[in-house]
PDB file of N, CA and C in Angstrom:
ATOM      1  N   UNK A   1       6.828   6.275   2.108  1.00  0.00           N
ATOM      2  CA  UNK A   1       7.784   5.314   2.600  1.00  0.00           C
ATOM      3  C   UNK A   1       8.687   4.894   1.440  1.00  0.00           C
ATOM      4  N   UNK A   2       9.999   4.516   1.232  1.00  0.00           N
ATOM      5  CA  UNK A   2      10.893   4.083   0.851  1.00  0.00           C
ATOM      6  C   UNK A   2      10.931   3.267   0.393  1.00  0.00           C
ATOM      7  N   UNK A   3      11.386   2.739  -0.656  1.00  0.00           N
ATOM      8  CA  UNK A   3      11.429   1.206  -1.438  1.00  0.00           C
ATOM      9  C   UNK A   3      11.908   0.525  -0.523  1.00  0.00           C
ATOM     10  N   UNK A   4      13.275   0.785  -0.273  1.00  0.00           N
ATOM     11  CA  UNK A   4      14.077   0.304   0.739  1.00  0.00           C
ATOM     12  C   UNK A   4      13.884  -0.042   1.900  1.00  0.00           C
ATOM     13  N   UNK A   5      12.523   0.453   2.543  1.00  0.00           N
ATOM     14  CA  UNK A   5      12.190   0.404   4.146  1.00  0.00           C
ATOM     15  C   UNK A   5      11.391  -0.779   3.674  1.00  0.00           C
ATOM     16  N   UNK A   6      10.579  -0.554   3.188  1.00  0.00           N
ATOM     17  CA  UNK A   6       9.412  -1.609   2.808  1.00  0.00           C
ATOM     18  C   UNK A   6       9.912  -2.748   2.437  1.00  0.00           C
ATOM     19  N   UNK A   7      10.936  -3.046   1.888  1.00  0.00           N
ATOM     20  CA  UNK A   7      11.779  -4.190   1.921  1.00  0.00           C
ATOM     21  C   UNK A   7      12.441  -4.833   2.838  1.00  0.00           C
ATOM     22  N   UNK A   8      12.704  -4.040   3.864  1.00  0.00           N
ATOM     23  CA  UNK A   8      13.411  -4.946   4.847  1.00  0.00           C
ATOM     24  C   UNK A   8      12.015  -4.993   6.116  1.00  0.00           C
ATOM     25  N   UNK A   9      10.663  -5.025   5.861  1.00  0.00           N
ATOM     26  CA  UNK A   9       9.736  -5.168   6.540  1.00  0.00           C
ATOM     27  C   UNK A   9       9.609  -6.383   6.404  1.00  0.00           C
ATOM     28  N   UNK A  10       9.074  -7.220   7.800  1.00  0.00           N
ATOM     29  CA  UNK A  10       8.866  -8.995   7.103  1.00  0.00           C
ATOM     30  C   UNK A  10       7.289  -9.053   6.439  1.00  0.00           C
ATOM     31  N   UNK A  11       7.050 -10.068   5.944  1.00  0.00           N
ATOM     32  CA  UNK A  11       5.826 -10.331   5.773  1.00  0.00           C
ATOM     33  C   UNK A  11       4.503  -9.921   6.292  1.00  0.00           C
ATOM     34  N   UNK A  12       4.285 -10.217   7.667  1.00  0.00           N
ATOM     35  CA  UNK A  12       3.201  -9.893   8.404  1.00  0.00           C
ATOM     36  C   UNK A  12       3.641  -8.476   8.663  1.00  0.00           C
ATOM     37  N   UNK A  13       4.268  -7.696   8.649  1.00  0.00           N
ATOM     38  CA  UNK A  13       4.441  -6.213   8.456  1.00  0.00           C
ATOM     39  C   UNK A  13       3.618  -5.541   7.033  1.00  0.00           C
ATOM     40  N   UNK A  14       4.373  -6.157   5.999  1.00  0.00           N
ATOM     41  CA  UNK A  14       3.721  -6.023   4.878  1.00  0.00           C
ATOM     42  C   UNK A  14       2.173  -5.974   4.291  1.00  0.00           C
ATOM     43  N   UNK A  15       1.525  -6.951   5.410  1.00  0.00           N
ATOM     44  CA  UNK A  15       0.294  -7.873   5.231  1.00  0.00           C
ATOM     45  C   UNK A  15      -0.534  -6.375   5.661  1.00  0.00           C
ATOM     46  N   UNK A  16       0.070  -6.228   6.974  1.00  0.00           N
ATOM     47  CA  UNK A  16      -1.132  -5.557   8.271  1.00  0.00           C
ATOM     48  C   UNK A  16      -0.615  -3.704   7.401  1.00  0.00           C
ATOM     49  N   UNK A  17       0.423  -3.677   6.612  1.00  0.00           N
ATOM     50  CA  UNK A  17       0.527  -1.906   6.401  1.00  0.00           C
ATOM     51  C   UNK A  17      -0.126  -2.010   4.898  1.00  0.00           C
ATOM     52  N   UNK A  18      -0.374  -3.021   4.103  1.00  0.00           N
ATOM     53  CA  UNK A  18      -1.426  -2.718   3.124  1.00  0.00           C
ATOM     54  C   UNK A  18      -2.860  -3.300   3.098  1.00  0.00           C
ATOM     55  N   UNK A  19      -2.990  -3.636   4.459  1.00  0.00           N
ATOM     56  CA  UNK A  19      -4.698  -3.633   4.873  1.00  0.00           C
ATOM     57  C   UNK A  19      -5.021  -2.244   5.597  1.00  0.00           C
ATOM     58  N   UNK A  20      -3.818  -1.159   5.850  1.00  0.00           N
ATOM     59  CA  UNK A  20      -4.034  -0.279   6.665  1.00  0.00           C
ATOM     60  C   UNK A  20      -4.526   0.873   5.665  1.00  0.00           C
ATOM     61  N   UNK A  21      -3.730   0.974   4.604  1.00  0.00           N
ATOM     62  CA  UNK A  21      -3.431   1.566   3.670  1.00  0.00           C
ATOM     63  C   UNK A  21      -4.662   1.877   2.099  1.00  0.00           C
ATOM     64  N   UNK A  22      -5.361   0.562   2.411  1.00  0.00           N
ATOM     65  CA  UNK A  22      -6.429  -0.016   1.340  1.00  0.00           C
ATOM     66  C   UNK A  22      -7.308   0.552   2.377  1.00  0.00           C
ATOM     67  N   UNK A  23      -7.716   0.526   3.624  1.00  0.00           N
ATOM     68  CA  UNK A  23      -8.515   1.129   4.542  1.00  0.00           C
ATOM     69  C   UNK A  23      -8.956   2.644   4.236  1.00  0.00           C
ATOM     70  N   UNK A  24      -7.442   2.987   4.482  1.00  0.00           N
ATOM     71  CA  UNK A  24      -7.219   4.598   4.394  1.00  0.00           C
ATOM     72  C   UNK A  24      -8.330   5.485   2.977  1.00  0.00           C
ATOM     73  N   UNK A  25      -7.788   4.211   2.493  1.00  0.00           N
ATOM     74  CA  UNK A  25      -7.933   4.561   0.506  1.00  0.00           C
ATOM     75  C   UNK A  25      -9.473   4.574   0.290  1.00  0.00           C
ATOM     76  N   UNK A  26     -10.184   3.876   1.289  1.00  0.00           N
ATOM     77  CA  UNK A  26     -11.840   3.392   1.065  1.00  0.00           C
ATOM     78  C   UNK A  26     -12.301   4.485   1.982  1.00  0.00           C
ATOM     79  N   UNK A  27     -11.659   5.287   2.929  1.00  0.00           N
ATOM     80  CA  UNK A  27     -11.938   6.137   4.114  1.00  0.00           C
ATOM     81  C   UNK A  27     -11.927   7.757   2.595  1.00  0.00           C
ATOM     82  N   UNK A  28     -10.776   7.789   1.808  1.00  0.00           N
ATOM     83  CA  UNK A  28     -11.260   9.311   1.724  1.00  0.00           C
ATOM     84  C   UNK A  28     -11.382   9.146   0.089  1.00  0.00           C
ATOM     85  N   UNK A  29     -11.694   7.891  -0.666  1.00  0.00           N
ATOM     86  CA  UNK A  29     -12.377   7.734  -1.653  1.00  0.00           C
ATOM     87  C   UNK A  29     -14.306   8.220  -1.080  1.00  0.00           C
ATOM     88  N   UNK A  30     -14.272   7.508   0.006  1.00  0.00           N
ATOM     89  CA  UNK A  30     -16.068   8.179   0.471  1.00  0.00           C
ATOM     90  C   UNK A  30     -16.092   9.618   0.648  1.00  0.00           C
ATOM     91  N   UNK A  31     -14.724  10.081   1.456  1.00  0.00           N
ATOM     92  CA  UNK A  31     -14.795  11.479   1.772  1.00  0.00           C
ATOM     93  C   UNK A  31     -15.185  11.950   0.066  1.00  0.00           C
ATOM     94  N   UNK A  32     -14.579  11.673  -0.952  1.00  0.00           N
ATOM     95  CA  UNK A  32     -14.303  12.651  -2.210  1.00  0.00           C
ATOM     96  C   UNK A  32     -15.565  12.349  -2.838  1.00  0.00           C
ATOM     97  N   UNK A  33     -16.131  11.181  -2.547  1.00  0.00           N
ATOM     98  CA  UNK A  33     -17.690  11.298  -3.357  1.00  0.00           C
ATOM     99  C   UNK A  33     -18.442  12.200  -2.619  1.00  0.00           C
ATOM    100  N   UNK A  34     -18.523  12.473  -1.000  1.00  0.00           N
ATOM    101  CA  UNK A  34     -19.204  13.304  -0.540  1.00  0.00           C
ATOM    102  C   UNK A  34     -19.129  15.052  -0.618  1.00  0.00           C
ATOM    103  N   UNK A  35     -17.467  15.108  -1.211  1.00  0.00           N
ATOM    104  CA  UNK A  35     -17.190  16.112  -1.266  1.00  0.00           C
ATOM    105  C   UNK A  35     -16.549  17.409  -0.528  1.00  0.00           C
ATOM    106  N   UNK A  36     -15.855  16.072   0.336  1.00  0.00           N
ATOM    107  CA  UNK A  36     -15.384  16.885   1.976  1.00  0.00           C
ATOM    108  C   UNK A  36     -14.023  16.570   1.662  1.00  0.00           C
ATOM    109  N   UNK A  37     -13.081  15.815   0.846  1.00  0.00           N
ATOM    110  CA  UNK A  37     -11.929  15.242   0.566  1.00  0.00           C
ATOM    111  C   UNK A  37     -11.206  16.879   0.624  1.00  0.00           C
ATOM    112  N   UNK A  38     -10.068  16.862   1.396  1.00  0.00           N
ATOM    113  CA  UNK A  38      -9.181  18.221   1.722  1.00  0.00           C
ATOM    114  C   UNK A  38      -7.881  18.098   0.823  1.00  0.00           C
ATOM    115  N   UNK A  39      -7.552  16.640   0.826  1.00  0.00           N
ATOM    116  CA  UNK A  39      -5.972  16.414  -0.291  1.00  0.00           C
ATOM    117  C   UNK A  39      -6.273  15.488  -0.881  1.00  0.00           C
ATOM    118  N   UNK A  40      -6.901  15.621  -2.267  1.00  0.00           N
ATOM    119  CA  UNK A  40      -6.942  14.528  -3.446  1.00  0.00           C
ATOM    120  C   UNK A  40      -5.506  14.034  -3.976  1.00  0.00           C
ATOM    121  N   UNK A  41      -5.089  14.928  -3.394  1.00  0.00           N
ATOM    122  CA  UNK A  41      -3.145  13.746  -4.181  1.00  0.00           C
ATOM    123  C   UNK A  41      -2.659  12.575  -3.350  1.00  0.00           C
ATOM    124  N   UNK A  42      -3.751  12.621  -1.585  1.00  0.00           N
ATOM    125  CA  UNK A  42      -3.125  11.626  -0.941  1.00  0.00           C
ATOM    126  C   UNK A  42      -4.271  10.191  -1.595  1.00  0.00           C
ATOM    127  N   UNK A  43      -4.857  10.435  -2.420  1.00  0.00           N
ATOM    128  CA  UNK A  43      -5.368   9.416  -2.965  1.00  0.00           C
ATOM    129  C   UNK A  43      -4.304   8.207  -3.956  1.00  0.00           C
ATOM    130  N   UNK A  44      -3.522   9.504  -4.488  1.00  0.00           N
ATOM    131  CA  UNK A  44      -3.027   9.000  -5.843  1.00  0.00           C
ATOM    132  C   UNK A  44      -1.298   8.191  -4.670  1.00  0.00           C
ATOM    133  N   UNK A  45      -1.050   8.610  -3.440  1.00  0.00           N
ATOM    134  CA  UNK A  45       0.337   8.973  -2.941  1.00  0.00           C
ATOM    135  C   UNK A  45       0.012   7.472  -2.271  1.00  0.00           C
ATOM    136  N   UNK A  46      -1.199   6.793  -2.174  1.00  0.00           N
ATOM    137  CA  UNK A  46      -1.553   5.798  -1.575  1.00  0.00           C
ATOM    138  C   UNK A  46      -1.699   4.538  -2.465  1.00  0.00           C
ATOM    139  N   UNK A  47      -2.333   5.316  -3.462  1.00  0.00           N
ATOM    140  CA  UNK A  47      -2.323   3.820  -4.440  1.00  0.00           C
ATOM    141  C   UNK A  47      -0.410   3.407  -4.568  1.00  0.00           C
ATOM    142  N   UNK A  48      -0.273   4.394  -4.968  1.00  0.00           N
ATOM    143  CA  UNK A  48       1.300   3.743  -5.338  1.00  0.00           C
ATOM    144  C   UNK A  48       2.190   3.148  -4.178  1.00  0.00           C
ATOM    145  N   UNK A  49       1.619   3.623  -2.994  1.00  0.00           N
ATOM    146  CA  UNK A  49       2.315   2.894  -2.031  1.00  0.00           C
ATOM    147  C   UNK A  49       1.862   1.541  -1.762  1.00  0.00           C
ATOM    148  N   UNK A  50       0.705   1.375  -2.024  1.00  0.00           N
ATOM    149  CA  UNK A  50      -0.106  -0.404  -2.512  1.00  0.00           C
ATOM    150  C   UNK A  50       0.615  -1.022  -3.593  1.00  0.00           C
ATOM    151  N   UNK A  51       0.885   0.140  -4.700  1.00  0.00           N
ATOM    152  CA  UNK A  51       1.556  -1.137  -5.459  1.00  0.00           C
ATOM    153  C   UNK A  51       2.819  -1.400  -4.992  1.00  0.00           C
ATOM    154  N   UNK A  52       3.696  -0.349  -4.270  1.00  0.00           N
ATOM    155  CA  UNK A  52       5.043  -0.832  -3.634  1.00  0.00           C
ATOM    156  C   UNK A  52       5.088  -2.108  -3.141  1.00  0.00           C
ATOM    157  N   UNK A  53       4.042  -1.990  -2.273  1.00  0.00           N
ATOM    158  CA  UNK A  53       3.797  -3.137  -1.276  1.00  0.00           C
ATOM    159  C   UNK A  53       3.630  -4.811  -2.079  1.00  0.00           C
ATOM    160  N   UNK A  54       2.718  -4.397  -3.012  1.00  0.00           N
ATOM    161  CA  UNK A  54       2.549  -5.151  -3.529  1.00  0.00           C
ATOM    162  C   UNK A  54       3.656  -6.330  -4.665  1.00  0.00           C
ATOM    163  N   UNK A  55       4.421  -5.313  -5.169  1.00  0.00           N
ATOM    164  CA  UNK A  55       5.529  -5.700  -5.523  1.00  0.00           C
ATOM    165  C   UNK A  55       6.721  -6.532  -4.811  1.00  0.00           C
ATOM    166  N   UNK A  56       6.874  -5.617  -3.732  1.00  0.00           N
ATOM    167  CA  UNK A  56       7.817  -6.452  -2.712  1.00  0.00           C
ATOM    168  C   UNK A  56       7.435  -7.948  -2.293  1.00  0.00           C
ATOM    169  N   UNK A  57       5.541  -8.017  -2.181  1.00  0.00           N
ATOM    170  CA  UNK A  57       5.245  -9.429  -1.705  1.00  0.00           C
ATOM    171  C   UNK A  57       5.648 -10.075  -3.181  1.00  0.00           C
ATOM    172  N   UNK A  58       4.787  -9.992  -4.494  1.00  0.00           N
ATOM    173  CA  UNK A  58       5.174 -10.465  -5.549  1.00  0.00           C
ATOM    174  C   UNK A  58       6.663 -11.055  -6.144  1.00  0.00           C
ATOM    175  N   UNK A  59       7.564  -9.965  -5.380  1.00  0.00           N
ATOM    176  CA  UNK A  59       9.170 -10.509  -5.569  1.00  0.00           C
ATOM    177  C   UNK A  59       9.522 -11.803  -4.772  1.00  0.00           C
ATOM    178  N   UNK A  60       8.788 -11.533  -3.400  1.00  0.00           N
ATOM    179  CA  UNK A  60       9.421 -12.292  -2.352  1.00  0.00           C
ATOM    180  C   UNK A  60       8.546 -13.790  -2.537  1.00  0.00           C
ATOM    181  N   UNK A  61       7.440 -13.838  -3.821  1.00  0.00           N
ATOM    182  CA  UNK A  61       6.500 -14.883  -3.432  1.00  0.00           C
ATOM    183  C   UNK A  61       7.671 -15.694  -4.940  1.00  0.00           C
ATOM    184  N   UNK A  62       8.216 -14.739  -5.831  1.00  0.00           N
ATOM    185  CA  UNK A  62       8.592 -15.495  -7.415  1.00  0.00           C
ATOM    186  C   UNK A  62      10.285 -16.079  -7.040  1.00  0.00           C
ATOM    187  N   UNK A  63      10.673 -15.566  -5.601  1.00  0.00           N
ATOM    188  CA  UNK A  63      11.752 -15.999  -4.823  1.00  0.00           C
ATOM    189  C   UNK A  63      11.587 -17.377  -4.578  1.00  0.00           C
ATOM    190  N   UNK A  64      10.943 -17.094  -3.933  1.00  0.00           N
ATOM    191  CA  UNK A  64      10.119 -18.651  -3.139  1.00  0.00           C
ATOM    192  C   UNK A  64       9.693 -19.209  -3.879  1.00  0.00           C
ATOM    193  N   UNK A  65       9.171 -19.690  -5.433  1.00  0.00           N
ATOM    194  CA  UNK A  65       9.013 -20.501  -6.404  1.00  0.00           C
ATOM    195  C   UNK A  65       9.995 -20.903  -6.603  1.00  0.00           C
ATOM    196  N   UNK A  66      11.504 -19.864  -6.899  1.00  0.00           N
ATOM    197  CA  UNK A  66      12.738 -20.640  -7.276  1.00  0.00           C
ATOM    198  C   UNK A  66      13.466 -21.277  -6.321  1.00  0.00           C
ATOM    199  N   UNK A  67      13.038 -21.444  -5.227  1.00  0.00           N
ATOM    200  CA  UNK A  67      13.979 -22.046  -4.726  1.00  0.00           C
ATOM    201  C   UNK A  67      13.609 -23.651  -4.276  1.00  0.00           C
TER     202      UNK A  67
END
């Protein structure tokens, strides 16, 4: 997903697609200890989309301090 998309998502968008996402991440972190994991890069393609996410709330929370 897009910097750009993820930004114009509101909040509770934000909330519910990186509880989906942290899900995902605990779903084929078990697969890869068991040894059944088919794409280890969607491990790495997920974290960074957490920190996207994460950033955008972080901007939108140091917004809302200044004002």
């Amino acid at each position: 997903m897009k910097f750009k998309d993820i930004q114009e998502m509101s909040s509770e968008e934000l909330a519910t697609k990186k509880r989906d996402l942290r899900q995902e991440s605990l779903h084929l972190r078990l697969q890869q200890q068991s040894g059944q994991l088919e794409q280890p890069s969607r491990l790495r393609l997920l974290r960074r989309e957490v920190a996207r996410l994460e950033t955008v709330v972080s901007q939108r929370a140091k917004k809302q301090e200044k004002k």
